[in-house]
PDB file of N, CA and C in Angstrom:
ATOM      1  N   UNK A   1     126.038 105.291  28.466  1.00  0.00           N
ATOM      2  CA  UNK A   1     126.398 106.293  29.437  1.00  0.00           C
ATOM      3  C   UNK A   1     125.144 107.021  29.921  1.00  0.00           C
ATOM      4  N   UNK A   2     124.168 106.981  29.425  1.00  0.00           N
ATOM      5  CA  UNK A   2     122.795 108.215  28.875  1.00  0.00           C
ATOM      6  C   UNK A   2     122.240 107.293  30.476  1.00  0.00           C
ATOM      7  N   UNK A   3     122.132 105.962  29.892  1.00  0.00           N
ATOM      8  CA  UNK A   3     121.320 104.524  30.484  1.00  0.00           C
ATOM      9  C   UNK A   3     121.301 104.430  31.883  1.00  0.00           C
ATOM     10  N   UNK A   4     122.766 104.865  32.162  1.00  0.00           N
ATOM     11  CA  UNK A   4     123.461 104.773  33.421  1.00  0.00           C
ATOM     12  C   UNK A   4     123.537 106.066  34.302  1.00  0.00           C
ATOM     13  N   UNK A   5     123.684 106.961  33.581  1.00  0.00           N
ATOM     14  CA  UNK A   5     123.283 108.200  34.515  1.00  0.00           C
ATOM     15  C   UNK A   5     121.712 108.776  34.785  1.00  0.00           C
ATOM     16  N   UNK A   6     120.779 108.282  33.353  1.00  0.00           N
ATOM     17  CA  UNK A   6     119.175 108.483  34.306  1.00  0.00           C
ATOM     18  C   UNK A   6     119.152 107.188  35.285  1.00  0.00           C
ATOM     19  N   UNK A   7     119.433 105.751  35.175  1.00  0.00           N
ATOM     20  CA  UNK A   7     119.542 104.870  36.028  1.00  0.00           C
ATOM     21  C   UNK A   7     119.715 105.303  37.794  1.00  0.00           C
ATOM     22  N   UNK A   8     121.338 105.779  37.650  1.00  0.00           N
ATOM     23  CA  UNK A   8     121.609 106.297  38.811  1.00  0.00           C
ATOM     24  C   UNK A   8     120.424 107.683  39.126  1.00  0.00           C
ATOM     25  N   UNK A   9     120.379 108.254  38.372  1.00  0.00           N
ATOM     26  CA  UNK A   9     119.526 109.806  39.006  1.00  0.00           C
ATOM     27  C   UNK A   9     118.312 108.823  39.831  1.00  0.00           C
ATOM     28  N   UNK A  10     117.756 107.344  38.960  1.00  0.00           N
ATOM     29  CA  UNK A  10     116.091 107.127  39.842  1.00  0.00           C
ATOM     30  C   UNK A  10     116.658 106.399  41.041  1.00  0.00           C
ATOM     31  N   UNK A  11     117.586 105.731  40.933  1.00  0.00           N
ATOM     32  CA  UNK A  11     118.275 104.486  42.067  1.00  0.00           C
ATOM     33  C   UNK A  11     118.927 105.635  43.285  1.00  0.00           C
ATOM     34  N   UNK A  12     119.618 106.413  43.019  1.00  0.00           N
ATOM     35  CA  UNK A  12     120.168 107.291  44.204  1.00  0.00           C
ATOM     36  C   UNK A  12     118.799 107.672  45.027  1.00  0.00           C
ATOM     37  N   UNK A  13     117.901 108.388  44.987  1.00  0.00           N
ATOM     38  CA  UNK A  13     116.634 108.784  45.490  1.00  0.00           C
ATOM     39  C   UNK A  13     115.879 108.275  46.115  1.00  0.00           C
ATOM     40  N   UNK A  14     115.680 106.175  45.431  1.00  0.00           N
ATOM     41  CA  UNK A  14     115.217 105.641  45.906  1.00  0.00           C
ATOM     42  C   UNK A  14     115.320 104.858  46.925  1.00  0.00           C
ATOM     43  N   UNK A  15     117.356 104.259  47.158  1.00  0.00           N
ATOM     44  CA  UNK A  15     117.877 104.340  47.997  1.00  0.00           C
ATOM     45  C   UNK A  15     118.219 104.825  49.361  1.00  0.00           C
ATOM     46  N   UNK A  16     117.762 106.788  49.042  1.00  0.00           N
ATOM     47  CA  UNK A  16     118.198 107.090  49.896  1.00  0.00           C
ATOM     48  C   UNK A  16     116.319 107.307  50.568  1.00  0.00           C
ATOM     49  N   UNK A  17     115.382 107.090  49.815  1.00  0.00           N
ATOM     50  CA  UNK A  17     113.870 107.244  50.770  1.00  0.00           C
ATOM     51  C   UNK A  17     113.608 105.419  51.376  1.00  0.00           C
ATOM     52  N   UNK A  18     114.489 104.728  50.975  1.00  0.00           N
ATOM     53  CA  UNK A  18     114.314 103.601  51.415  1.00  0.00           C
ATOM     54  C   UNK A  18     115.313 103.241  53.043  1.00  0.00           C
ATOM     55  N   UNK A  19     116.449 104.279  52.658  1.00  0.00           N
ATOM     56  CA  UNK A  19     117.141 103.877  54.068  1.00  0.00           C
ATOM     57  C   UNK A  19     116.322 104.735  55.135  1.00  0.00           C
ATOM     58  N   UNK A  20     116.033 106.198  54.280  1.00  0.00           N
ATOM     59  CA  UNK A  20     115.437 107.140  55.523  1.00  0.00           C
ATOM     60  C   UNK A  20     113.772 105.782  56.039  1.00  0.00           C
ATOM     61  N   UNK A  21     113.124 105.431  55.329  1.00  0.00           N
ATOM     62  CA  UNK A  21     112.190 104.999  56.073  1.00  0.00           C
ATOM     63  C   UNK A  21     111.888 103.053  55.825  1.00  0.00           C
ATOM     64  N   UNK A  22     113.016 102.844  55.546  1.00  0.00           N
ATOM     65  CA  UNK A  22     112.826 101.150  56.300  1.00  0.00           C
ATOM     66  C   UNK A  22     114.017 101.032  56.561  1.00  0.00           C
ATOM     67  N   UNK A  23     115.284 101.637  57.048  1.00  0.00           N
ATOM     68  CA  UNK A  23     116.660 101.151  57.749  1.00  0.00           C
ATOM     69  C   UNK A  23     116.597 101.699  59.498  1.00  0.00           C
ATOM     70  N   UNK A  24     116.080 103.372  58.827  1.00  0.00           N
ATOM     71  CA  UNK A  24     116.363 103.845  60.390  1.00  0.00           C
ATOM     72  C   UNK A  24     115.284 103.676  60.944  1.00  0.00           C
ATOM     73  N   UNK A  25     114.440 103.805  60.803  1.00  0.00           N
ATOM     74  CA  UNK A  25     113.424 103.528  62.395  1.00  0.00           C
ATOM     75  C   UNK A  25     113.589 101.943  63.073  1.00  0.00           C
ATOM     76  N   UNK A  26     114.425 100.678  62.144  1.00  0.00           N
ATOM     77  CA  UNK A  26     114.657  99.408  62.945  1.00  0.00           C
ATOM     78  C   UNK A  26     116.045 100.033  63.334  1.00  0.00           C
ATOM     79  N   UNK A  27     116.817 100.757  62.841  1.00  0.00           N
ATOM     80  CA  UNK A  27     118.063 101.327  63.710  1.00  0.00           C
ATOM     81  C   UNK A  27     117.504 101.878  64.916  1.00  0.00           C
ATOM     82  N   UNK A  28     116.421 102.652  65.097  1.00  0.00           N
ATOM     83  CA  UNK A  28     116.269 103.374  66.109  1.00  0.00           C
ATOM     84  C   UNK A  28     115.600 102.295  67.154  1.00  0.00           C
ATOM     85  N   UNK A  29     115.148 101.480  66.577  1.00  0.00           N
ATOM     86  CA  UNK A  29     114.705 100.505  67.676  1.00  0.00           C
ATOM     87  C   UNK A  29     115.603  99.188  68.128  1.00  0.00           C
ATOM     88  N   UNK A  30     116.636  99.516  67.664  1.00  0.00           N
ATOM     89  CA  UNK A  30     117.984  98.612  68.111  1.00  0.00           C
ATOM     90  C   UNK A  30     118.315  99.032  69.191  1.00  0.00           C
ATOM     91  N   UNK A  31     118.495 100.579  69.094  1.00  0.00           N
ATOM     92  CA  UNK A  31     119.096 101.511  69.510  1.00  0.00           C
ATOM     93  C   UNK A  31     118.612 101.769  70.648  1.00  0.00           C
ATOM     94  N   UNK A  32     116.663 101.142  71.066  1.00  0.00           N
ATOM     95  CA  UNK A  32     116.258 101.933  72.427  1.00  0.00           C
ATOM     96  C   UNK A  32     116.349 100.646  73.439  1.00  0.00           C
ATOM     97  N   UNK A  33     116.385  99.257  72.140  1.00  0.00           N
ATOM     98  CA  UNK A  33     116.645  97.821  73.251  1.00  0.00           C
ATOM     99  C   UNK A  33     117.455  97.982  73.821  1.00  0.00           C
ATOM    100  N   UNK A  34     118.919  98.311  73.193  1.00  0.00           N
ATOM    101  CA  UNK A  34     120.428  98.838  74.024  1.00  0.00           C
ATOM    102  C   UNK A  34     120.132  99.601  75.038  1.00  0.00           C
ATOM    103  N   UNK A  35     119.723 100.352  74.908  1.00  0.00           N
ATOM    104  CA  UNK A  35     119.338 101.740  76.182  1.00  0.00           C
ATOM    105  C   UNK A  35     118.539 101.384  77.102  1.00  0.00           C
ATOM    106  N   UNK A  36     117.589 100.331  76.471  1.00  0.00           N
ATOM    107  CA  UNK A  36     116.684  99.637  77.869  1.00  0.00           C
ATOM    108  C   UNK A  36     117.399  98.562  78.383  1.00  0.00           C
ATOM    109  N   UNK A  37     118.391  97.808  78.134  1.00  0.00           N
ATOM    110  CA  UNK A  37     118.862  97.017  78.424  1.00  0.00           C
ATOM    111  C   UNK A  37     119.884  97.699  79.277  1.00  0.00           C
ATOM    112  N   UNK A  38     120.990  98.790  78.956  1.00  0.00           N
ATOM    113  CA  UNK A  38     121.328  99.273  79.923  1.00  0.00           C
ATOM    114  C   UNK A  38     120.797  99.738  80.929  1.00  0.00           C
ATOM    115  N   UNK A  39     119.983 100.252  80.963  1.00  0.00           N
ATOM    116  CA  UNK A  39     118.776 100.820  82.142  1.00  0.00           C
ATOM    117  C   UNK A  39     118.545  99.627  83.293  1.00  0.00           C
ATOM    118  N   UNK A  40     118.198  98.461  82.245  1.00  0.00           N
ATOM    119  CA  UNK A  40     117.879  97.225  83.362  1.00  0.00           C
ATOM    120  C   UNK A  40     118.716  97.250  83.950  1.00  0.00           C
ATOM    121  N   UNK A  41     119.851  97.000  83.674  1.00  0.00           N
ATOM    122  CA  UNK A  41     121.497  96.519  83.798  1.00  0.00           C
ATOM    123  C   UNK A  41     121.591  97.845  85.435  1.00  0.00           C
ATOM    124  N   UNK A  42     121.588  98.822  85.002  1.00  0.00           N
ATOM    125  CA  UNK A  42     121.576 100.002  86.118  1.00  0.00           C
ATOM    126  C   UNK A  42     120.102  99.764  87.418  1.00  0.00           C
ATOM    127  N   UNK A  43     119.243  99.559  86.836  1.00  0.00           N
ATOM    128  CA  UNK A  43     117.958  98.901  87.746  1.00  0.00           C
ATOM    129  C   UNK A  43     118.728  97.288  89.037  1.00  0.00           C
ATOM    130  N   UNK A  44     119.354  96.581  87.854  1.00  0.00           N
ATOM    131  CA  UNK A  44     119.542  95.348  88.838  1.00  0.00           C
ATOM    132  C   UNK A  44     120.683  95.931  89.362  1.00  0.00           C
ATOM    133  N   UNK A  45     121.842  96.521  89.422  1.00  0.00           N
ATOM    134  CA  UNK A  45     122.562  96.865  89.940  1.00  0.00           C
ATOM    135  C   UNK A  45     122.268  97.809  91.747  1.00  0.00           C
ATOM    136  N   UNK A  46     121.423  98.695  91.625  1.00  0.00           N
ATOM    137  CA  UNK A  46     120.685  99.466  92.123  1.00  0.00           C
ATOM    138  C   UNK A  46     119.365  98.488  93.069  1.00  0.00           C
ATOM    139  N   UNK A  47     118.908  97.652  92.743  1.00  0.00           N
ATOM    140  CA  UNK A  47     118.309  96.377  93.472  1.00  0.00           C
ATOM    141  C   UNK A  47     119.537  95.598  93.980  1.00  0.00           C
ATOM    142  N   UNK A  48     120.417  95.591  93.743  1.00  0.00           N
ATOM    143  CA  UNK A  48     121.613  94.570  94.817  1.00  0.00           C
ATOM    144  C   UNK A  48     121.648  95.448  95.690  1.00  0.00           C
ATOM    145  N   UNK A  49     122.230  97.176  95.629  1.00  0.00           N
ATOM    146  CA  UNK A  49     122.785  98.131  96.182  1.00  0.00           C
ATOM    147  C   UNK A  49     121.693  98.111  97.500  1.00  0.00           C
ATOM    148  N   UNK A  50     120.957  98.091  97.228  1.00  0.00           N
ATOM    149  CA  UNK A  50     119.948  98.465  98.161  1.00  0.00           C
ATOM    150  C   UNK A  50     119.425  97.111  99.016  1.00  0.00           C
ATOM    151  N   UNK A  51     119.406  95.581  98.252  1.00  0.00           N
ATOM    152  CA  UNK A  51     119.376  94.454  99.057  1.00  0.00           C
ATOM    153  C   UNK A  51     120.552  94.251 100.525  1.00  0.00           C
ATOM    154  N   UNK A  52     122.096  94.655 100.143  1.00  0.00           N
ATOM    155  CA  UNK A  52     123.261  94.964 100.200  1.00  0.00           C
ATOM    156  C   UNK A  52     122.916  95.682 101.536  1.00  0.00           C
ATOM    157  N   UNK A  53     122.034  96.673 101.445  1.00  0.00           N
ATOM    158  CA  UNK A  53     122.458  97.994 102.530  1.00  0.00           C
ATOM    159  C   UNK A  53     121.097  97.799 103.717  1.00  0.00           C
ATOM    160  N   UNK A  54     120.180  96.807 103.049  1.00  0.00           N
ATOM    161  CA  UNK A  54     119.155  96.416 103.679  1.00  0.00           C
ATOM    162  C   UNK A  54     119.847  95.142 104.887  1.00  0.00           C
ATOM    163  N   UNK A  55     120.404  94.233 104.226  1.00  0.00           N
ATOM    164  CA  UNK A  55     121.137  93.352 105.047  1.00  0.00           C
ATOM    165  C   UNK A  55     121.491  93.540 106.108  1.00  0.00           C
ATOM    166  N   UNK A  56     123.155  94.929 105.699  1.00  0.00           N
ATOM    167  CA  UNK A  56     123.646  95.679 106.601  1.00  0.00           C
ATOM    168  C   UNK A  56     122.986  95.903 107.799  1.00  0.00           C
ATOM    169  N   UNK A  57     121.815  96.747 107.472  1.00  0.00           N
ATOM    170  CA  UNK A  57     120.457  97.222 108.525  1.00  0.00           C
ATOM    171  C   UNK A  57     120.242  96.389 109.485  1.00  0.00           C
ATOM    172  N   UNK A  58     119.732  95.272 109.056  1.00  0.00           N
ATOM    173  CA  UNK A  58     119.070  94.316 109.706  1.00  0.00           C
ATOM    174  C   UNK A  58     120.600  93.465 110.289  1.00  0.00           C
ATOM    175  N   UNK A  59     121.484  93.337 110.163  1.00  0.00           N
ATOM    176  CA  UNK A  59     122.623  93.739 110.847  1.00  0.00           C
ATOM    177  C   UNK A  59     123.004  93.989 112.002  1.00  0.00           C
ATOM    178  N   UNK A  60     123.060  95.517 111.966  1.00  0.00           N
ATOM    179  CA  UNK A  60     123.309  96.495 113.018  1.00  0.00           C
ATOM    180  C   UNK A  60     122.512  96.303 114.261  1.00  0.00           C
ATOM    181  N   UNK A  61     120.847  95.650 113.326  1.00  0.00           N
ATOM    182  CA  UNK A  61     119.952  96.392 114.206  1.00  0.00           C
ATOM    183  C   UNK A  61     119.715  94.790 114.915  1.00  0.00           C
ATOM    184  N   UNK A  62     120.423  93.964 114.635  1.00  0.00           N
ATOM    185  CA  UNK A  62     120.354  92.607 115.476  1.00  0.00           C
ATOM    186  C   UNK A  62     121.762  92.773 116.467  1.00  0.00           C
ATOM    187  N   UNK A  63     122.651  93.369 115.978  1.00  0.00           N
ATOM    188  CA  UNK A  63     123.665  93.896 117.262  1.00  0.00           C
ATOM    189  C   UNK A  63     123.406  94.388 118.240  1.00  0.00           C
ATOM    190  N   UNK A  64     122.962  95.844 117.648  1.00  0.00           N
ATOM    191  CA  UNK A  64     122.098  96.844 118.951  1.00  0.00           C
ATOM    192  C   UNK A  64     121.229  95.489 119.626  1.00  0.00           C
ATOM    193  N   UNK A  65     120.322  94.800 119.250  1.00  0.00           N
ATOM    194  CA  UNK A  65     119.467  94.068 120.506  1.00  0.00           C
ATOM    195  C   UNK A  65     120.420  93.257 121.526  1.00  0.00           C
ATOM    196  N   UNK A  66     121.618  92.779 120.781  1.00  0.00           N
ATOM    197  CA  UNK A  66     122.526  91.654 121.624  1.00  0.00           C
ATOM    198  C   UNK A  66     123.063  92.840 122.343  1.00  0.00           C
ATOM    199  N   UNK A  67     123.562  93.803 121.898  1.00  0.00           N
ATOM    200  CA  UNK A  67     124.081  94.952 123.110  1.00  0.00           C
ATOM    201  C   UNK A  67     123.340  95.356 124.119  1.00  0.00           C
ATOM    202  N   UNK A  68     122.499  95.370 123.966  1.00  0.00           N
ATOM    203  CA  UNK A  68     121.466  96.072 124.646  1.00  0.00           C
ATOM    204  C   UNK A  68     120.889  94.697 125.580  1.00  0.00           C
ATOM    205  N   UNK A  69     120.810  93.779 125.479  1.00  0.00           N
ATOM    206  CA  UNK A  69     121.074  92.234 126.440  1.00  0.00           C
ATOM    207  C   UNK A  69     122.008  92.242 126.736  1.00  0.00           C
ATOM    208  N   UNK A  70     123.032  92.473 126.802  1.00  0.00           N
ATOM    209  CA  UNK A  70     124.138  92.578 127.311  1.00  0.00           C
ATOM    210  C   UNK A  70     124.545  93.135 128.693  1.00  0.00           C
ATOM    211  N   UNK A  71     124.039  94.343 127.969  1.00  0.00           N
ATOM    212  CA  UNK A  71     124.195  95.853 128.762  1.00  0.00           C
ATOM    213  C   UNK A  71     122.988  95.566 129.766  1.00  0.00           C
ATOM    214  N   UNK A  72     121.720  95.026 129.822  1.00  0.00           N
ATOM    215  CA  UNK A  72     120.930  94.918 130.614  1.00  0.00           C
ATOM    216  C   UNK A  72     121.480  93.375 131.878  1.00  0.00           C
ATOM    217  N   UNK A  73     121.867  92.521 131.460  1.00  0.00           N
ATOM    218  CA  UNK A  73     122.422  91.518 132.251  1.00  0.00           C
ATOM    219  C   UNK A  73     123.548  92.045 133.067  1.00  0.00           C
ATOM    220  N   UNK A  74     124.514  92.648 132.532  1.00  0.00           N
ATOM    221  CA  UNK A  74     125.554  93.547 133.140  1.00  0.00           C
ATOM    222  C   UNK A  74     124.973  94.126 134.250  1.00  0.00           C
ATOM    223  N   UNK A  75     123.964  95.194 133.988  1.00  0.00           N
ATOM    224  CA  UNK A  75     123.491  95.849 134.823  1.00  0.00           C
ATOM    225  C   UNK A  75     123.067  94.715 136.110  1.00  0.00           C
ATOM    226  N   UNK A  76     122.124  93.787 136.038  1.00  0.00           N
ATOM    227  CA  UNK A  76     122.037  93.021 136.599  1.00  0.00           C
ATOM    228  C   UNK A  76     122.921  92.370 137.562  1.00  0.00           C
ATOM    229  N   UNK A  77     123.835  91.833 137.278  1.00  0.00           N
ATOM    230  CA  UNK A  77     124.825  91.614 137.768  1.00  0.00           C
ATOM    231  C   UNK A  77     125.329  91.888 138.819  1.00  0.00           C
ATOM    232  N   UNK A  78     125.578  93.372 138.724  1.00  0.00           N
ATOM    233  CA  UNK A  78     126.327  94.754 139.294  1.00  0.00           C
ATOM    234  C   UNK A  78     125.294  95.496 140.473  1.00  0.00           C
ATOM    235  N   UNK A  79     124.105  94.895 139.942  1.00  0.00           N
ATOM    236  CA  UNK A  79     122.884  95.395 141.387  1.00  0.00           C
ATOM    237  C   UNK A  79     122.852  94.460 142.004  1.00  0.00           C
ATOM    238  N   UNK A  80     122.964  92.970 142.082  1.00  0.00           N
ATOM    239  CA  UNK A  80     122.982  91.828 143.123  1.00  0.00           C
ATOM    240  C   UNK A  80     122.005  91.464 143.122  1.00  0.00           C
ATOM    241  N   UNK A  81     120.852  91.638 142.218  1.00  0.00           N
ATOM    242  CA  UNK A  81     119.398  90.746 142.006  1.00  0.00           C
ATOM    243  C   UNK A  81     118.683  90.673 140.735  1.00  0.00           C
ATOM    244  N   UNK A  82     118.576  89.606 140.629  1.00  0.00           N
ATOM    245  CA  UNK A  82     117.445  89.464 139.261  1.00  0.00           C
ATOM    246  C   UNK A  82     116.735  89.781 139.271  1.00  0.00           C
ATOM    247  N   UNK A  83     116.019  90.628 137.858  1.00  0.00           N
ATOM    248  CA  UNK A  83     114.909  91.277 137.737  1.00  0.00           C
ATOM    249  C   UNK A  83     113.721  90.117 136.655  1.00  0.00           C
TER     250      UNK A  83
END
């Protein structure tokens, strides 16, 4: 009984300076891959968002030119001479 309770008194202590400094700091670096990995995860998301709205742009802004040919031939038209 004597054997087993100084046993436990050195094993509890050593246990617990072994988790504080070789469990958690590879916990904590589990812990920042996850967080950088979400981050990426929010980064590539945020790179579509913006490929996405860039498209759009270039879009619009190829409409506006066909409108705007449009609107200039029209005009044309409607005055009775080519310019």
């Amino acid at each position: 009984m004597i054997t087993v309770a100084v046993s436990l008194a050195v094993l509890i202590p050593v246990t617990g300076l072994t988790l504080r400094f070789g469990v958690k700091p590879f916990l904590r670096e589990i812990a920042d891959i996850r967080a950088a990995r979400r981050g990426q995860l929010v980064e590539d998301v945020s790179h579509e968002r913006l490929a996405r709205i860039e498209r759009q742009l270039e879009d619009l802004e190829s409409s506006m030119r066909r409108l705007i040919q449009v609107a200039e031939f029209d005009r044309q038209l409607k005055s009775g001479r080519p310019d």
